[in-house]
Protein backbone atom coordinates (compact mmCIF):
# COMPACT_ATOMS: atom_id res chain seq x y z
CA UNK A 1 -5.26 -7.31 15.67
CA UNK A 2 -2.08 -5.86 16.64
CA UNK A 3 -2.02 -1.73 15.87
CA UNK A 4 1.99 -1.82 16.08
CA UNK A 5 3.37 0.03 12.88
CA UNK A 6 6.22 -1.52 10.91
CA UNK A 7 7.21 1.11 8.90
CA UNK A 8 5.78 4.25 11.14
CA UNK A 9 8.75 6.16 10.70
CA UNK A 10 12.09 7.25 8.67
CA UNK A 11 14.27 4.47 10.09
CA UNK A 12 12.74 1.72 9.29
CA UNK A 13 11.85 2.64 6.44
CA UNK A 14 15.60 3.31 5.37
CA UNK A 15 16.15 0.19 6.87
CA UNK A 16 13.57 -1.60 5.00
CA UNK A 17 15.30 0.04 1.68
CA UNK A 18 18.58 -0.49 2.33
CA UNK A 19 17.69 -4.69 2.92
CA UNK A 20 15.58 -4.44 -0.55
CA UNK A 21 18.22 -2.31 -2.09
CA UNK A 22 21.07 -5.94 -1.91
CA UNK A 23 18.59 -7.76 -4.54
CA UNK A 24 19.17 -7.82 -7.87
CA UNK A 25 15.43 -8.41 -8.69
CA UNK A 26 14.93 -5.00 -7.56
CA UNK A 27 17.89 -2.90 -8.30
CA UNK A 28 17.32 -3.91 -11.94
CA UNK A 29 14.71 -1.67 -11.96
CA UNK A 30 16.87 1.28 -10.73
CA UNK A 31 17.06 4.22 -13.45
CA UNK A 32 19.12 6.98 -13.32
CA UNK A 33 18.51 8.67 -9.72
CA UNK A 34 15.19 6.64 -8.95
CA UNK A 35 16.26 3.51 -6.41
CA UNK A 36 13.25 0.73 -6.77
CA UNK A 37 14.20 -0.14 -3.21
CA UNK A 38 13.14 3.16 -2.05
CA UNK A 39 10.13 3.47 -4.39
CA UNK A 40 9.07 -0.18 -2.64
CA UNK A 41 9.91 1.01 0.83
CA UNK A 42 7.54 4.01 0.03
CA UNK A 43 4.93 2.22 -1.22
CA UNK A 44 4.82 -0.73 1.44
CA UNK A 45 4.54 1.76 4.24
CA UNK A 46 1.55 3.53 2.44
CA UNK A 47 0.15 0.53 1.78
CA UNK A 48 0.68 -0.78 5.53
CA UNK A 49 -1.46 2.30 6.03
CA UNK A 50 -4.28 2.04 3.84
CA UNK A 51 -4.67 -1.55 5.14
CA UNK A 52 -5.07 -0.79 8.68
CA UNK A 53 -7.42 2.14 7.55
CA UNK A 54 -9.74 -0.45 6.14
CA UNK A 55 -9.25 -3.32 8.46
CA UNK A 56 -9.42 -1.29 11.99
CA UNK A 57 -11.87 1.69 11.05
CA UNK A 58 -13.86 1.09 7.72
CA UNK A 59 -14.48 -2.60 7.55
CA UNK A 60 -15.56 -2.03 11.76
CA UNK A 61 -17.87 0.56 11.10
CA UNK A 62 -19.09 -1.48 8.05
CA UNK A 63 -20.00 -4.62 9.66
CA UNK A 64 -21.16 -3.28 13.39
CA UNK A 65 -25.07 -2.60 11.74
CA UNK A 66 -25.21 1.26 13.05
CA UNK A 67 -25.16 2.63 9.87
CA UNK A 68 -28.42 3.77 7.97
CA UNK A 69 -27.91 3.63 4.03
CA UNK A 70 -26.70 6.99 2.98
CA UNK A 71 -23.72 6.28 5.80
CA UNK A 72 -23.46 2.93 4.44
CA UNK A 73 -22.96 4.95 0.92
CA UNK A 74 -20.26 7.42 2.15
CA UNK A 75 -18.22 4.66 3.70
CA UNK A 76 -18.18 2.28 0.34
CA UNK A 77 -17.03 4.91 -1.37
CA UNK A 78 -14.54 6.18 1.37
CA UNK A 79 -13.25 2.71 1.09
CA UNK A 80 -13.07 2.93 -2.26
CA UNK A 81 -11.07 5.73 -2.50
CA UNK A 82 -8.60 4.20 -0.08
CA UNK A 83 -8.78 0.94 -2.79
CA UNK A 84 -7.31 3.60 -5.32
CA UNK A 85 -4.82 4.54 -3.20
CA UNK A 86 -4.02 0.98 -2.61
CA UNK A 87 -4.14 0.15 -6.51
CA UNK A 88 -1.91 3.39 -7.11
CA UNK A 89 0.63 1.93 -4.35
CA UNK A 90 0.92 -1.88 -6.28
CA UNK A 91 0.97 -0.57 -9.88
CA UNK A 92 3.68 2.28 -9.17
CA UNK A 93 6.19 0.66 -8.11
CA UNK A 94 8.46 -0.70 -11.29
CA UNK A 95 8.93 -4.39 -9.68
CA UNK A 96 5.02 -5.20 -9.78
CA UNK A 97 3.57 -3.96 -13.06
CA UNK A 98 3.52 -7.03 -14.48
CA UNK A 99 0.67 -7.59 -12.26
CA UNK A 100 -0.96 -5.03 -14.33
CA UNK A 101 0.52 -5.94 -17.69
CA UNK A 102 -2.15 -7.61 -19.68
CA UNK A 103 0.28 -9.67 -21.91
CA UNK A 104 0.36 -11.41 -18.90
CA UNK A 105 -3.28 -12.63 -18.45
């Protein structure tokens, strides 16, 4: 798996904005000061984050077998903390809460 950072810094993130930032499906959502392009630019490279996290450290240490069950227990629920992080990342952002919307389901 390839460790190279999309969004590891303050350019491409900007860049990332400004491209998200010419579609009306997300500019709709702009309010006042508050650009959804930047709030989605923020929010993928967190998320690009938390997903490495858990694919190249936690899920590794999780499925080499070294771990007795109290370390087993600390990682689940490191993971799971990074899992809030992740859910905080998809439901702030205006342009996806109607994953989260239950009229929806």
């Amino acid at each position: 798996m390839s460790s190279r950072r999309l969004l590891s810094d303050a350019v491409a993130l900007k860049a990332l904005a400004e491209c998200l930032s010419t579609s009306a499906a997300v500019t709709k959502f702009d309010e006042g000061e508050e650009r959804e392009a930047w709030m989605l630019a923020h929010a993928f490279g967190d998320l690009e984050e938390s997903f490495r996290k858990f694919l190249e450290d936690q899920l590794p240490r999780l499925t080499e077998g070294q771990l007795d069950s109290l370390q087993i227990r600390d990682l689940l629920l490191e993971i799971g903390e990074e899992f809030r992080h992740i859910l905080y990342h998809i439901r702030d952002p205006k342009f996806y809460r109607y994953l989260s919307d239950e009229r929806n389901d």
